[in-house]
PDB file of N, CA and C in Angstrom:
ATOM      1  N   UNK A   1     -27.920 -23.737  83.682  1.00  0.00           N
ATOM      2  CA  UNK A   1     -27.073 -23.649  82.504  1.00  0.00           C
ATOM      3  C   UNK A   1     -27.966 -23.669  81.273  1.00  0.00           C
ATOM      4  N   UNK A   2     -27.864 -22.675  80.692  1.00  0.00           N
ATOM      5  CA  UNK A   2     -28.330 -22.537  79.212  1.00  0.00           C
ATOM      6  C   UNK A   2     -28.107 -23.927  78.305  1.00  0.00           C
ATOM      7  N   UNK A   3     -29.306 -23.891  77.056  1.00  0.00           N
ATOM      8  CA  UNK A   3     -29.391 -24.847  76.493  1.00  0.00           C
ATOM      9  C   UNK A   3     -28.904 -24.710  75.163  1.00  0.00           C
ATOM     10  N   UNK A   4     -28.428 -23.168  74.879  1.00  0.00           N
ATOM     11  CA  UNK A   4     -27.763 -22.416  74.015  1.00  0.00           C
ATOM     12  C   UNK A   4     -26.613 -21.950  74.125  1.00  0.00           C
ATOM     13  N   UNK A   5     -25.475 -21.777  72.931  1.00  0.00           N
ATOM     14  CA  UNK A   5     -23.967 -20.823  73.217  1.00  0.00           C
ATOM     15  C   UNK A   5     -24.112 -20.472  71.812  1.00  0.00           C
ATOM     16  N   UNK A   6     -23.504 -18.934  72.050  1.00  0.00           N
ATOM     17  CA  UNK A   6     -22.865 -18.602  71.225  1.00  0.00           C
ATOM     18  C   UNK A   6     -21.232 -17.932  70.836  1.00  0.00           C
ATOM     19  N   UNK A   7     -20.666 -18.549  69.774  1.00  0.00           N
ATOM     20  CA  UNK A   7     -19.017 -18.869  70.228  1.00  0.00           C
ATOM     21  C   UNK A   7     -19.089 -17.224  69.193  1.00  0.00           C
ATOM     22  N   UNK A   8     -18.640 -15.981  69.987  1.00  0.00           N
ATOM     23  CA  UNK A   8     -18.334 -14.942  69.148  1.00  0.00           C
ATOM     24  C   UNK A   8     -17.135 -15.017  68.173  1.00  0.00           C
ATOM     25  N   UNK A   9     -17.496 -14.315  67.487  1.00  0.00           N
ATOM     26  CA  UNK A   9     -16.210 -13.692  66.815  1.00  0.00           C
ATOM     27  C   UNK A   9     -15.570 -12.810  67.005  1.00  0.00           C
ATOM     28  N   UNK A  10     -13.763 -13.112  67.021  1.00  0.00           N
ATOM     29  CA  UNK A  10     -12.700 -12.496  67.083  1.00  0.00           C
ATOM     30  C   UNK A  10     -12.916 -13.284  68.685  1.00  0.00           C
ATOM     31  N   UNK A  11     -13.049 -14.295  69.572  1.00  0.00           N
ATOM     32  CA  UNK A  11     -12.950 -14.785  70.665  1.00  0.00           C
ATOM     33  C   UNK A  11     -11.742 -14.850  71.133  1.00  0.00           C
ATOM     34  N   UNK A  12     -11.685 -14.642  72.642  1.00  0.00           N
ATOM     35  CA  UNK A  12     -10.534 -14.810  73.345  1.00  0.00           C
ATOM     36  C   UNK A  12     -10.099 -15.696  74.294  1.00  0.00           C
ATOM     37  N   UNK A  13      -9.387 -15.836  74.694  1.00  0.00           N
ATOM     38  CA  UNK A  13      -8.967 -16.657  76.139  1.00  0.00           C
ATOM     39  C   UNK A  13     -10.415 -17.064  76.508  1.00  0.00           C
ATOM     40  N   UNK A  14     -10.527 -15.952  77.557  1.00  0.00           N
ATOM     41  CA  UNK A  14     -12.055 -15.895  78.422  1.00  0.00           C
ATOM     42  C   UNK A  14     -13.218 -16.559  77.499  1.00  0.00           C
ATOM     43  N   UNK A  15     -13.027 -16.535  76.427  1.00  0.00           N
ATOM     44  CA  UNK A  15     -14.924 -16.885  75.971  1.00  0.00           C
ATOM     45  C   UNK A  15     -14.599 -18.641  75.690  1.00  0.00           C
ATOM     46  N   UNK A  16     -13.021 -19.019  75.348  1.00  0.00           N
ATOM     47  CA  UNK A  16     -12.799 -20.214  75.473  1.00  0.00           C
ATOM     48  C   UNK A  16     -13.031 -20.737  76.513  1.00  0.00           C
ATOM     49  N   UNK A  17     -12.109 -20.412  77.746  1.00  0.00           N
ATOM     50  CA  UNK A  17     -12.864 -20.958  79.465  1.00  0.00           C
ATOM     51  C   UNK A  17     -14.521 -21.094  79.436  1.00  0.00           C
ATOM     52  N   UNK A  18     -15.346 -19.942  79.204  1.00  0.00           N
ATOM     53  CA  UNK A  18     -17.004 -20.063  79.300  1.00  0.00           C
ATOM     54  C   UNK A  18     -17.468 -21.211  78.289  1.00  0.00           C
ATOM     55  N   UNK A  19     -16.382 -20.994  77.022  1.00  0.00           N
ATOM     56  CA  UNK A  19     -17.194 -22.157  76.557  1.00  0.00           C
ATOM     57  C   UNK A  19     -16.636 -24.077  76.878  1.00  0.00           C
ATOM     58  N   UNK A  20     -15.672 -24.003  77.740  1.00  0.00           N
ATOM     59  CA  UNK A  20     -15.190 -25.403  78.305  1.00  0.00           C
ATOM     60  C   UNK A  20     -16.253 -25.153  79.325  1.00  0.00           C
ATOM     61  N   UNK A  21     -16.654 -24.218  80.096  1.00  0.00           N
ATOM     62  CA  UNK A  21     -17.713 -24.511  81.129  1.00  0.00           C
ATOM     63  C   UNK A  21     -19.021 -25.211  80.950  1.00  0.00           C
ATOM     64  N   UNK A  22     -19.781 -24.443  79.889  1.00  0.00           N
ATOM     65  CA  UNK A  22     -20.493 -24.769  79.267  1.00  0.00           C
ATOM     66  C   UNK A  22     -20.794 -26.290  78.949  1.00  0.00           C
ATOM     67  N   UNK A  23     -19.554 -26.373  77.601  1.00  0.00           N
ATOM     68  CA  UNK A  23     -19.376 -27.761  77.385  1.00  0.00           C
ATOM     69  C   UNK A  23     -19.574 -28.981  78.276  1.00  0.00           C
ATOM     70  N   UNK A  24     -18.731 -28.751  79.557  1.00  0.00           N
ATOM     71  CA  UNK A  24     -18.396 -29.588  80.449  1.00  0.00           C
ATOM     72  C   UNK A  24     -19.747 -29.771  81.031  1.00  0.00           C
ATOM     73  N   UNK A  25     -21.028 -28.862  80.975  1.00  0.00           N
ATOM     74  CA  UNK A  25     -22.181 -29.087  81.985  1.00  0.00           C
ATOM     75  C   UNK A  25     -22.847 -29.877  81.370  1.00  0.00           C
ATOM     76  N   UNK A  26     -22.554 -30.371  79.652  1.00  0.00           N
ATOM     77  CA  UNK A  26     -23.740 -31.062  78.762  1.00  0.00           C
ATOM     78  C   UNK A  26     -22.957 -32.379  78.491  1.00  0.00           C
ATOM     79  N   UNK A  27     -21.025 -33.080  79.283  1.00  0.00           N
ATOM     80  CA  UNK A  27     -20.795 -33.595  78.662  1.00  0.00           C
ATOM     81  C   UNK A  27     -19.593 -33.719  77.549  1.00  0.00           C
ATOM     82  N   UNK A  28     -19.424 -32.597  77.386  1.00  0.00           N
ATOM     83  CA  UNK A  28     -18.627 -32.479  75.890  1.00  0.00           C
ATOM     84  C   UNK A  28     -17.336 -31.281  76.044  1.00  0.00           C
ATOM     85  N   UNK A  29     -16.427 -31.416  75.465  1.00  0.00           N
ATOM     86  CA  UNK A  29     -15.216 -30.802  75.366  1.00  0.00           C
ATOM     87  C   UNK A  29     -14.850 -30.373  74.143  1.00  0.00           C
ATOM     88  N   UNK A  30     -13.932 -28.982  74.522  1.00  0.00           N
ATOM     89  CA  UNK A  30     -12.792 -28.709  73.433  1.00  0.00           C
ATOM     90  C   UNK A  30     -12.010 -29.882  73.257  1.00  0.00           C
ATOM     91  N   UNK A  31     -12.010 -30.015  71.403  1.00  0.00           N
ATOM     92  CA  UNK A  31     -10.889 -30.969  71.123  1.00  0.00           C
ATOM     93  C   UNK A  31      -9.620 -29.978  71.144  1.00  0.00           C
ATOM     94  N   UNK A  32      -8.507 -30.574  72.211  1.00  0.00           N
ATOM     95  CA  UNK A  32      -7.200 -29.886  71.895  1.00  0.00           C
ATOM     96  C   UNK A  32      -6.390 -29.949  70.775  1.00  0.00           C
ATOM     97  N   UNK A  33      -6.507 -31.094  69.955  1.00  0.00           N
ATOM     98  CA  UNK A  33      -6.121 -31.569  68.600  1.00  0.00           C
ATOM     99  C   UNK A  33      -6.107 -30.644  67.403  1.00  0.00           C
ATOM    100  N   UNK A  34      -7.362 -29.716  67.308  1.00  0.00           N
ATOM    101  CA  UNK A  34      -7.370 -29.065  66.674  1.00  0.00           C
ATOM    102  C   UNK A  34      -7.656 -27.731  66.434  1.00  0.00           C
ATOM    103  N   UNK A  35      -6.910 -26.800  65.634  1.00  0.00           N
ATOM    104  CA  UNK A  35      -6.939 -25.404  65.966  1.00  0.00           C
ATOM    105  C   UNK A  35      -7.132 -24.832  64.645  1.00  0.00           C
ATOM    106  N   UNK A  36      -8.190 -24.000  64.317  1.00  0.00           N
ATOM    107  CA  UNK A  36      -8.512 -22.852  62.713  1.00  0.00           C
ATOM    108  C   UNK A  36      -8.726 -22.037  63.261  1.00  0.00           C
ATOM    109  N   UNK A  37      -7.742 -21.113  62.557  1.00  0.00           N
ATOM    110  CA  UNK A  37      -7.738 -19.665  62.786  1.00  0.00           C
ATOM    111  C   UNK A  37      -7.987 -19.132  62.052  1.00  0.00           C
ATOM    112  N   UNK A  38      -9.206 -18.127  61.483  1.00  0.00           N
ATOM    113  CA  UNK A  38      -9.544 -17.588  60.549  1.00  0.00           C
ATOM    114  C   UNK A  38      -9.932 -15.716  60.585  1.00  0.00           C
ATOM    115  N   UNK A  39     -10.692 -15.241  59.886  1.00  0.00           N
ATOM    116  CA  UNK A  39     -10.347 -13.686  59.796  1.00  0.00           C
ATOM    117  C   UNK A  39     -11.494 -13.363  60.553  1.00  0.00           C
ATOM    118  N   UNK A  40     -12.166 -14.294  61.010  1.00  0.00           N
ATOM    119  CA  UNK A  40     -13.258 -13.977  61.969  1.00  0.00           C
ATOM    120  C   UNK A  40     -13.103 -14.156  63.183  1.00  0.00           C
ATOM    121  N   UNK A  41     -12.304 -14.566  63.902  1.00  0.00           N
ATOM    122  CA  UNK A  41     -11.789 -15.486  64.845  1.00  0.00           C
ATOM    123  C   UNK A  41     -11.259 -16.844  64.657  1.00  0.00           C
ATOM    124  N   UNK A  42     -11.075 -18.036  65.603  1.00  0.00           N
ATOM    125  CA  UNK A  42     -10.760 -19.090  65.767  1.00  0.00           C
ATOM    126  C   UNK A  42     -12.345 -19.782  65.937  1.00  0.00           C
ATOM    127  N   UNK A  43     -12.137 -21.125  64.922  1.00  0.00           N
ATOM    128  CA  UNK A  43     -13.098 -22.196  65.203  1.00  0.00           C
ATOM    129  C   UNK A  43     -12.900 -22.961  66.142  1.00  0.00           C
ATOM    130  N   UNK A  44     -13.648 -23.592  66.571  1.00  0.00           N
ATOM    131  CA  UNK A  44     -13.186 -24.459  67.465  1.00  0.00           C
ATOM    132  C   UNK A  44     -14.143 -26.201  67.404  1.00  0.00           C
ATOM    133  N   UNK A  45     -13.359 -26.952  67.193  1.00  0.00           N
ATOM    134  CA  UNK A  45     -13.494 -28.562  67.439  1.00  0.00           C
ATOM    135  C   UNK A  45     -14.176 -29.344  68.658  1.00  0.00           C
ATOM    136  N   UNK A  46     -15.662 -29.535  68.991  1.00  0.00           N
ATOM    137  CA  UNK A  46     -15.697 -30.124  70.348  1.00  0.00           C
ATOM    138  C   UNK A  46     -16.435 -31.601  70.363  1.00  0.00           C
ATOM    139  N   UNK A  47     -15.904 -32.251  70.959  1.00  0.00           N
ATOM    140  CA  UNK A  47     -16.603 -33.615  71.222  1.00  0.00           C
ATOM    141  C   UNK A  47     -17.082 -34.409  72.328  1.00  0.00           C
ATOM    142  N   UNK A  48     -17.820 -35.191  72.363  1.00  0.00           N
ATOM    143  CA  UNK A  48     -18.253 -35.753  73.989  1.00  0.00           C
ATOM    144  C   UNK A  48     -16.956 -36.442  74.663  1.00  0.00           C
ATOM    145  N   UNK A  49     -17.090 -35.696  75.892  1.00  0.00           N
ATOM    146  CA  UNK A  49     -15.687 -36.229  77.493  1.00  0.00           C
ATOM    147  C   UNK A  49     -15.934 -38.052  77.080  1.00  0.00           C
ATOM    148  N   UNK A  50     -17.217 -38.625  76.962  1.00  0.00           N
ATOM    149  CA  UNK A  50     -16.799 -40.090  77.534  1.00  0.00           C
ATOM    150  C   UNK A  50     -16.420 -40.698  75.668  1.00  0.00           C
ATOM    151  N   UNK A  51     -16.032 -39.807  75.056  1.00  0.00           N
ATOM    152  CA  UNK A  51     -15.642 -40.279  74.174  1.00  0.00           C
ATOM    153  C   UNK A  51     -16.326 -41.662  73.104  1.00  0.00           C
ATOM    154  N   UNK A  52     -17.945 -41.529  72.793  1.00  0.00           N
ATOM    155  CA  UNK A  52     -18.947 -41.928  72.779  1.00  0.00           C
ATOM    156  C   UNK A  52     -18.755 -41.705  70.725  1.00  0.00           C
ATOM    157  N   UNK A  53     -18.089 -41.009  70.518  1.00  0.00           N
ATOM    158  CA  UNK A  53     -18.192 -40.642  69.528  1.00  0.00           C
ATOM    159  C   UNK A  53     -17.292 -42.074  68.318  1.00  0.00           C
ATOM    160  N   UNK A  54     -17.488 -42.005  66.916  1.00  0.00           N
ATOM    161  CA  UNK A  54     -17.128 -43.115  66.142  1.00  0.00           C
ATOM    162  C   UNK A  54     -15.774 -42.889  66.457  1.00  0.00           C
ATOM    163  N   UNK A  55     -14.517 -43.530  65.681  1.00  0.00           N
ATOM    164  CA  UNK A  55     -13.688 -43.391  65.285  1.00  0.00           C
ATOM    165  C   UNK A  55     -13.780 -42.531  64.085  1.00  0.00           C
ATOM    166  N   UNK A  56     -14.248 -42.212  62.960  1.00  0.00           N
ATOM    167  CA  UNK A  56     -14.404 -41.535  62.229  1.00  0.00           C
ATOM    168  C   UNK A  56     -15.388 -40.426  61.952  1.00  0.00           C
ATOM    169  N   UNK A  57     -15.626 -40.121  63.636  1.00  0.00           N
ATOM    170  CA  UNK A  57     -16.577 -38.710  63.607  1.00  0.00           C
ATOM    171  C   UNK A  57     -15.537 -38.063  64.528  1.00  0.00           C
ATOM    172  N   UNK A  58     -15.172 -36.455  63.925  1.00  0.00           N
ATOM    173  CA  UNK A  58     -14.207 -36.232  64.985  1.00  0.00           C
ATOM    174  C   UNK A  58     -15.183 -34.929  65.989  1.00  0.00           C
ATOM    175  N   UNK A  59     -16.473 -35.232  65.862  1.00  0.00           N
ATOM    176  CA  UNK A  59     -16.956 -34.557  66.559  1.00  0.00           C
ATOM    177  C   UNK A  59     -18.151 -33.315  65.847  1.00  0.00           C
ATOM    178  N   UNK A  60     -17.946 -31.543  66.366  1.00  0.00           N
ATOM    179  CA  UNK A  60     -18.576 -30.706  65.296  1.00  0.00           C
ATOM    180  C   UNK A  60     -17.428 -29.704  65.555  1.00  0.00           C
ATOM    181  N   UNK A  61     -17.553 -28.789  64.312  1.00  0.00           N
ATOM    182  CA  UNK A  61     -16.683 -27.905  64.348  1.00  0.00           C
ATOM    183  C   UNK A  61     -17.701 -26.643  64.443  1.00  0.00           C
ATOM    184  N   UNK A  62     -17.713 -25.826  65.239  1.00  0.00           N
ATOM    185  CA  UNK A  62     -18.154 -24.464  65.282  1.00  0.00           C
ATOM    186  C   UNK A  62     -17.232 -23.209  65.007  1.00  0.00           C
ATOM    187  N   UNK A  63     -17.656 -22.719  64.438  1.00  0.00           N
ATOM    188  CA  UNK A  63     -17.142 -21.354  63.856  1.00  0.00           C
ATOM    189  C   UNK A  63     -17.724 -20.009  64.138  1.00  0.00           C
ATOM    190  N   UNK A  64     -16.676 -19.175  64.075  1.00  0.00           N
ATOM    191  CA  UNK A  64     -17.448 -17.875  65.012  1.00  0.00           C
ATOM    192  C   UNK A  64     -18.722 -17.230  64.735  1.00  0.00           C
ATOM    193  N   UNK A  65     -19.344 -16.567  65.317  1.00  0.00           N
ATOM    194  CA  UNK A  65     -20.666 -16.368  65.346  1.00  0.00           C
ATOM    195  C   UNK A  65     -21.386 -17.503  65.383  1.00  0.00           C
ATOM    196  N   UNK A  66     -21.054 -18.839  65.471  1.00  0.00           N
ATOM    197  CA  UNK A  66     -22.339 -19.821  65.302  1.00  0.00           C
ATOM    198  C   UNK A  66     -22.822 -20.058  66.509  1.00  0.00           C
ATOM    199  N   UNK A  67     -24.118 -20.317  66.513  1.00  0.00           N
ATOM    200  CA  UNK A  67     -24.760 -20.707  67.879  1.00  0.00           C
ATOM    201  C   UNK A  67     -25.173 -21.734  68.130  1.00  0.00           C
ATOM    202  N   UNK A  68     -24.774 -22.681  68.866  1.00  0.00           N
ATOM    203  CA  UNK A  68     -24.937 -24.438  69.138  1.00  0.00           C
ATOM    204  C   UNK A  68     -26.166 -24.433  70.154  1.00  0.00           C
ATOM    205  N   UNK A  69     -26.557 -25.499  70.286  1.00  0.00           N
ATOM    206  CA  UNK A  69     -27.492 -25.496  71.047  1.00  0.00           C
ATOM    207  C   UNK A  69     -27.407 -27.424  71.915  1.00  0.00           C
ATOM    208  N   UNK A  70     -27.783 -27.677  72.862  1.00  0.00           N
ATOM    209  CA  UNK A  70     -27.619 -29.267  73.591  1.00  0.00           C
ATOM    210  C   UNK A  70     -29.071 -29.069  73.553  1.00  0.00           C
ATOM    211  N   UNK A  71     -29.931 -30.471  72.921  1.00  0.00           N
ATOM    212  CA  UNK A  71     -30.931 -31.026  72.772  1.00  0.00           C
ATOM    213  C   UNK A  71     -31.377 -31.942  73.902  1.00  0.00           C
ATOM    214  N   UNK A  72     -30.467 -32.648  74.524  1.00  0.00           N
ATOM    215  CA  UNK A  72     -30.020 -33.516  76.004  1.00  0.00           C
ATOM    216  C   UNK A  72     -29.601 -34.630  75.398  1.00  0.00           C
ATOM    217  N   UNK A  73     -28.964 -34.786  74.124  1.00  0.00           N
ATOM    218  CA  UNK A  73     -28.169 -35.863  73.804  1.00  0.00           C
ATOM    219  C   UNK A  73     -27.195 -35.488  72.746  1.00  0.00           C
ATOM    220  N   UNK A  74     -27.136 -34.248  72.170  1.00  0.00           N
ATOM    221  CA  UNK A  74     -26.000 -33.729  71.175  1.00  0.00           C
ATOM    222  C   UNK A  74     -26.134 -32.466  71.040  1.00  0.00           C
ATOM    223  N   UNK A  75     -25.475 -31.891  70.655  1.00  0.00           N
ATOM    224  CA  UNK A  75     -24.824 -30.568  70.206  1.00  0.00           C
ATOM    225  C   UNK A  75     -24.759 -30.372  69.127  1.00  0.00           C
ATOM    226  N   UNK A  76     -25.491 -29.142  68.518  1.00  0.00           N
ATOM    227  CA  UNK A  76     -26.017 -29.352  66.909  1.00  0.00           C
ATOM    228  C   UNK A  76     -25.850 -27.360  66.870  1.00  0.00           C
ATOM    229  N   UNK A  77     -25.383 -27.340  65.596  1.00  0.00           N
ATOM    230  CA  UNK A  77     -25.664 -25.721  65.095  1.00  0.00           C
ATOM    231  C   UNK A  77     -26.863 -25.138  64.887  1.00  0.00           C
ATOM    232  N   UNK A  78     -27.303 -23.919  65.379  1.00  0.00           N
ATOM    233  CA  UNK A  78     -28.666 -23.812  65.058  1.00  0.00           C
ATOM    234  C   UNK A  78     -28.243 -22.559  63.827  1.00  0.00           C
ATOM    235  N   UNK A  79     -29.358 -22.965  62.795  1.00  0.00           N
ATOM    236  CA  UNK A  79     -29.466 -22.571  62.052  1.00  0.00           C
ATOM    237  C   UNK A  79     -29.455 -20.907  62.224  1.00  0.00           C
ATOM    238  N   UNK A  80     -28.510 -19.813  61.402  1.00  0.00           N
ATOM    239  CA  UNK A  80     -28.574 -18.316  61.578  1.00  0.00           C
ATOM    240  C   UNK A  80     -29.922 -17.670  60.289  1.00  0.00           C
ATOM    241  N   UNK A  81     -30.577 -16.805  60.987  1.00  0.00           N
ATOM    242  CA  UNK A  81     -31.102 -15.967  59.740  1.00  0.00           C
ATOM    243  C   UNK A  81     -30.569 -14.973  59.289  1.00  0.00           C
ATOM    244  N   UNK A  82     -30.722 -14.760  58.314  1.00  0.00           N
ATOM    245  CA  UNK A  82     -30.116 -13.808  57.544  1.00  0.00           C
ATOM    246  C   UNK A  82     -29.830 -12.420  57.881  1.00  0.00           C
ATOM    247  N   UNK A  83     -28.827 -12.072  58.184  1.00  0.00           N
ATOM    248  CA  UNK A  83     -29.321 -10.879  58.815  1.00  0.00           C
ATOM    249  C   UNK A  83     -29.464  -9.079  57.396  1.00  0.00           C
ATOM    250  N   UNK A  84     -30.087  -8.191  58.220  1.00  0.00           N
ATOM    251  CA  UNK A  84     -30.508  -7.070  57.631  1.00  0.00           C
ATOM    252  C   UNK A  84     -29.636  -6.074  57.443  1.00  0.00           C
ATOM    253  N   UNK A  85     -29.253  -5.594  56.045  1.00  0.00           N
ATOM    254  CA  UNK A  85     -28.122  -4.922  56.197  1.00  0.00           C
ATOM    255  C   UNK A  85     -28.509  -3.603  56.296  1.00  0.00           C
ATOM    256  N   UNK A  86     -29.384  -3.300  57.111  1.00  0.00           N
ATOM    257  CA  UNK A  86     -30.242  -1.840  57.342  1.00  0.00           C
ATOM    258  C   UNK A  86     -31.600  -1.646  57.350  1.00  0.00           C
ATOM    259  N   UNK A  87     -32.038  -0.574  57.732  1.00  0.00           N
ATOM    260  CA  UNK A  87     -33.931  -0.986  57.628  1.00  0.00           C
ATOM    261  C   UNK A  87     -33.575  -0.479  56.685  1.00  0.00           C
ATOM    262  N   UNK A  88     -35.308  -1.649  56.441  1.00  0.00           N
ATOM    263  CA  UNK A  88     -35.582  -1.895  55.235  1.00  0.00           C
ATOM    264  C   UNK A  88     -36.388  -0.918  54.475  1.00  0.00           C
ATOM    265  N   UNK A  89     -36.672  -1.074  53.201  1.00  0.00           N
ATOM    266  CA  UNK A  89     -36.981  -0.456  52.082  1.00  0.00           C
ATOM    267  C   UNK A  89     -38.752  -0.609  52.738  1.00  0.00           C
ATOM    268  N   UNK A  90     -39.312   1.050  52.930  1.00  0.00           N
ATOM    269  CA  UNK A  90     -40.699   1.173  53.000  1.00  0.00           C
ATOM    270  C   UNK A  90     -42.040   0.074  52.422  1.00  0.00           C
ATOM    271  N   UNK A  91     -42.210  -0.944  52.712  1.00  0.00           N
ATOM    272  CA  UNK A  91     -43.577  -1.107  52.128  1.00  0.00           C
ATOM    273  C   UNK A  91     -42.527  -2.593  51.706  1.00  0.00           C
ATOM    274  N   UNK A  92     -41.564  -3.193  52.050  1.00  0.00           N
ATOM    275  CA  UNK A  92     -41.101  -4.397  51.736  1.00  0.00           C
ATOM    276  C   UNK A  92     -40.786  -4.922  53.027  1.00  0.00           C
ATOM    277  N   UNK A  93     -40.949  -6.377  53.120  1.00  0.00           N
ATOM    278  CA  UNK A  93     -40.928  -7.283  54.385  1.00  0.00           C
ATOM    279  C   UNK A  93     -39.563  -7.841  54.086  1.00  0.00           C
ATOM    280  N   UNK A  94     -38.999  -7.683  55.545  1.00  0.00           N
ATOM    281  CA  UNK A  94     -37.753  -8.277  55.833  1.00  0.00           C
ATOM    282  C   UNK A  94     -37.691  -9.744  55.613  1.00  0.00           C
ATOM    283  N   UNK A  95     -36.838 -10.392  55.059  1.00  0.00           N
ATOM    284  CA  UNK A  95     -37.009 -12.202  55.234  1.00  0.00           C
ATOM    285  C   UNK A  95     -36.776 -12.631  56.564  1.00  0.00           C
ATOM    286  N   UNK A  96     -37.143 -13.702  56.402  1.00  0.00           N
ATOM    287  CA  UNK A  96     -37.371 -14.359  58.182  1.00  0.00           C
ATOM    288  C   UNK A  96     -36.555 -16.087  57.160  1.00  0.00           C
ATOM    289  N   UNK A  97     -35.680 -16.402  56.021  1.00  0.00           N
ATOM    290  CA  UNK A  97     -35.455 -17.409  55.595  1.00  0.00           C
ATOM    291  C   UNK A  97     -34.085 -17.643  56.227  1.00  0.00           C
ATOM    292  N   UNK A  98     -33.667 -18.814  56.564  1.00  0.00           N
ATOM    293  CA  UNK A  98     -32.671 -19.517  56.979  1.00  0.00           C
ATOM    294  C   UNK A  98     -31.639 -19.778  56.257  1.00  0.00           C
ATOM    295  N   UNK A  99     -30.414 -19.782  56.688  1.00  0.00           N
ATOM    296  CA  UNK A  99     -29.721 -19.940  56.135  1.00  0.00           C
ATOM    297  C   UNK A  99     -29.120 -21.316  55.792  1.00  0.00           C
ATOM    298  N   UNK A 100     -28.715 -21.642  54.411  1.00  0.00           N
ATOM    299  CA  UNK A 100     -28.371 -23.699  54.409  1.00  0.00           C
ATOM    300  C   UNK A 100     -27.166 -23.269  53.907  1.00  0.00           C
ATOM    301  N   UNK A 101     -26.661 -24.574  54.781  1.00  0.00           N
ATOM    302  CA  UNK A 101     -25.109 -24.939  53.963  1.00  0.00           C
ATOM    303  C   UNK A 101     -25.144 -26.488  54.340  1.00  0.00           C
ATOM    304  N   UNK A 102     -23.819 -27.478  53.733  1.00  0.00           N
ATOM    305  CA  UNK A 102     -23.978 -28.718  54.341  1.00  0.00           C
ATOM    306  C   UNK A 102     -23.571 -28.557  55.098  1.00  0.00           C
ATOM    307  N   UNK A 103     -24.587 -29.951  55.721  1.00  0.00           N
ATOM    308  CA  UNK A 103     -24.500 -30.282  57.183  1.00  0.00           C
ATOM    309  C   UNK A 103     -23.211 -31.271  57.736  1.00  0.00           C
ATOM    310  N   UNK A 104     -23.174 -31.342  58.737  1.00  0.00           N
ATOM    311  CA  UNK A 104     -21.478 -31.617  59.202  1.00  0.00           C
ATOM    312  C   UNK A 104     -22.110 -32.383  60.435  1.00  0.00           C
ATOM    313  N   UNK A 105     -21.551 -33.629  60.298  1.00  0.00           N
ATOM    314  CA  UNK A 105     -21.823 -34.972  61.269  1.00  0.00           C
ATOM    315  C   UNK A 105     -21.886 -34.333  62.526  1.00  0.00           C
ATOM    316  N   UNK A 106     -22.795 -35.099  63.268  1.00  0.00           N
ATOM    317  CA  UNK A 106     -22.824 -34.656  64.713  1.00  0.00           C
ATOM    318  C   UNK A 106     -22.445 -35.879  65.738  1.00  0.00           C
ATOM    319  N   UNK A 107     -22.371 -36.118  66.800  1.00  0.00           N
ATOM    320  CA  UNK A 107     -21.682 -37.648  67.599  1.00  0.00           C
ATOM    321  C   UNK A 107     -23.333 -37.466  67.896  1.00  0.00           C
ATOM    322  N   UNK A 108     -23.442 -38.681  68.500  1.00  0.00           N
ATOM    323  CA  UNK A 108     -24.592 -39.546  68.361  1.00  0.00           C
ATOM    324  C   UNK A 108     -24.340 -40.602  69.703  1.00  0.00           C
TER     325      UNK A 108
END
């Protein structure tokens, strides 16, 4: 089992099942509690099965296209690069810079 997922966008049924599979091999679950539906697809809410997490962490929320990754103790977003909106302009270097936004609690 991969140490990486990535939750596509516009996701369906099926990529939900792969990603409870997934989940389930590191530990961690879809929260059923909560559901965002947005113009990219559906986000989705997941937190650790033995329920390890605070009372006031409800876990991470992933959103489509993001790619999570299990470290062997949490589940964290990995950072996207930017992507290229075409090749590039002759004699100029593509960025290789990361993208930031805030960061969003992880269970612990």
């Amino acid at each position: 089992m991969g140490s990486t997922y990535t939750w596509p966008r516009g996701a369906e049924a099926g990529d939900s099942e792969e990603l409870e599979r997934w989940l389930a091999g590191h530990g961690w679950e879809i929260d059923p509690t909560v559901f965002m539906a947005g113009v990219l697809g559906p986000a989705v809410q997941v937190r650790r099965i033995d329920g390890t997490c605070g009372e006031d962490d409800g876990g991470l929320l992933i959103l489509p296209g993001e790619t999570v990754g299990f470290d062997g103790e949490r589940i964290r977003v990995h950072p996207r690069a930017f992507a290229s909106s075409g090749a590039p302009a002759q004699g100029r270097a593509v960025s290789t810079a990361t993208e930031t936004r805030p960061r969003r609690r992880v269970c612990r």
